[in-house]
Protein backbone atom coordinates (compact mmCIF):
# COMPACT_ATOMS: atom_id res chain seq x y z
CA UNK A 1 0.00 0.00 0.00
CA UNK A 2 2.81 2.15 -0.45
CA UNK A 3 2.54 3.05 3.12
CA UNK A 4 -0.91 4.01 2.76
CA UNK A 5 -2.49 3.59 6.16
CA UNK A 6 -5.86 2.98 5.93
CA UNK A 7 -6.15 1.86 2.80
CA UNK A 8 -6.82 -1.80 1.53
CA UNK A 9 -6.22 -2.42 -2.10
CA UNK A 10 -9.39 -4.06 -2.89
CA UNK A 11 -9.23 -7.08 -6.08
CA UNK A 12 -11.84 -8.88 -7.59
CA UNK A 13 -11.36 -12.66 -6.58
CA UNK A 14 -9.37 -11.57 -3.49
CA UNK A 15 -9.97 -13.62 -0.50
CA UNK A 16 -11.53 -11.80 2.25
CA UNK A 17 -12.81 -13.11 5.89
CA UNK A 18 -15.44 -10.99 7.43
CA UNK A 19 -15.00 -9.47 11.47
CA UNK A 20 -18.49 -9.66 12.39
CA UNK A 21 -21.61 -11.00 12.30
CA UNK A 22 -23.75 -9.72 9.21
CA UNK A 23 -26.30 -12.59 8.72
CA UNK A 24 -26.28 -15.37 11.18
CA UNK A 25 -29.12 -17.41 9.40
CA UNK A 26 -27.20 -17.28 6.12
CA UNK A 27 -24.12 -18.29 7.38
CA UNK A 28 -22.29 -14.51 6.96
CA UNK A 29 -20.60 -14.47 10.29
CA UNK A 30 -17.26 -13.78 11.85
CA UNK A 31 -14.43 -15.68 10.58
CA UNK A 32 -16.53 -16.53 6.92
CA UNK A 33 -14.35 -16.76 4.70
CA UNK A 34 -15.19 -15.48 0.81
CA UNK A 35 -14.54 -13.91 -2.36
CA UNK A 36 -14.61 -10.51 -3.52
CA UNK A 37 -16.51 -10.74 -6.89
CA UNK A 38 -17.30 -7.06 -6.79
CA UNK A 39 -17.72 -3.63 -5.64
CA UNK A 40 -19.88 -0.84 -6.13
CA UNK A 41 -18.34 3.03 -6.33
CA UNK A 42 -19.19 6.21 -5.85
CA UNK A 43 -17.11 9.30 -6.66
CA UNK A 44 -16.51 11.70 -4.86
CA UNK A 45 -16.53 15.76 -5.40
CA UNK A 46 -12.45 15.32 -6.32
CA UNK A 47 -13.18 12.92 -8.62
CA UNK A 48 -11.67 10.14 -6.74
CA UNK A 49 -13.65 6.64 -6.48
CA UNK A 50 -15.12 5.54 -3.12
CA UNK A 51 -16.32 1.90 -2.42
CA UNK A 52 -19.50 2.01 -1.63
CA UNK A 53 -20.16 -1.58 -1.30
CA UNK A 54 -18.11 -5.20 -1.85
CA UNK A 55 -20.03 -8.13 -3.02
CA UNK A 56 -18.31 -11.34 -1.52
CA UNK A 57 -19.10 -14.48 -2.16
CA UNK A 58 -19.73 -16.80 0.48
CA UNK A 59 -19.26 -20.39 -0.01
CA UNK A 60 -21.86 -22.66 2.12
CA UNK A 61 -24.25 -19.42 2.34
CA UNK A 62 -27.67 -20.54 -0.07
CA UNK A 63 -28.89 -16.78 0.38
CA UNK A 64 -29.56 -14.75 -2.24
CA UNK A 65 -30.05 -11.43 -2.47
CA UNK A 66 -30.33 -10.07 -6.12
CA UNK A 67 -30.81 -13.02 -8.88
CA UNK A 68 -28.24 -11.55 -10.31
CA UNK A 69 -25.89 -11.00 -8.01
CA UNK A 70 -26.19 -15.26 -7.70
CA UNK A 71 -27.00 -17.52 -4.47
CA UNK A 72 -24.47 -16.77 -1.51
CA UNK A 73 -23.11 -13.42 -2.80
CA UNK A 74 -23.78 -10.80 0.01
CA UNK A 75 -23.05 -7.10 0.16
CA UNK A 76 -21.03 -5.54 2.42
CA UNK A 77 -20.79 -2.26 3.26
CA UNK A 78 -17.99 -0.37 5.09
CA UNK A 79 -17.58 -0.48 9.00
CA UNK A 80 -15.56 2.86 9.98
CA UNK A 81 -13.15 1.46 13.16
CA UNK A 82 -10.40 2.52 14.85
CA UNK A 83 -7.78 1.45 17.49
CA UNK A 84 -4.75 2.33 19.70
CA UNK A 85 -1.39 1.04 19.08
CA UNK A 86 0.86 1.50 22.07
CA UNK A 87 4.12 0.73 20.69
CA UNK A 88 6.10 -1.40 23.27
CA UNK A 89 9.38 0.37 22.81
């Protein structure tokens, strides 16, 4: 990332794991792992593109949201976090 903190290069067909519980019932929970197989934009008023959304595909999920999206493809949208790093030194 070029040193880029806060910033996750995001690929299609990237493996992702998700860090919280979206959909219990349709087995999008914490520690899923998927694939990205897309992402939805916006852009912004500099002209620069903002993911709005990531569709990952979740294997063993038989949800689907949008026929064409396909069965266990679920969007995700962004989770703004933060944390403290006390550096031990």
């Amino acid at each position: 990332t070029n040193d880029a903190l806060g910033l996750l290069p995001l690929v299609t067909n990237m493996n992702i794991m998700l860090t919280e519980n979206i959909a219990l019932a349709h087995s999008v929970v914490n520690g899923a792992e998927g694939k990205l197989v897309g992402l939805q934009y916006r852009v912004d008023e500099y002209g620069y593109k903002i993911a709005m959304c990531a569709f990952v595909k979740i294997p063993g999920s038989k949800v689907t949201i949008d026929p064409e999206l396909g069965e266990g493809v679920y969007p995700i949208l962004p989770v703004r976090s933060t944390f403290r790093y006390k550096s031990p030194h």
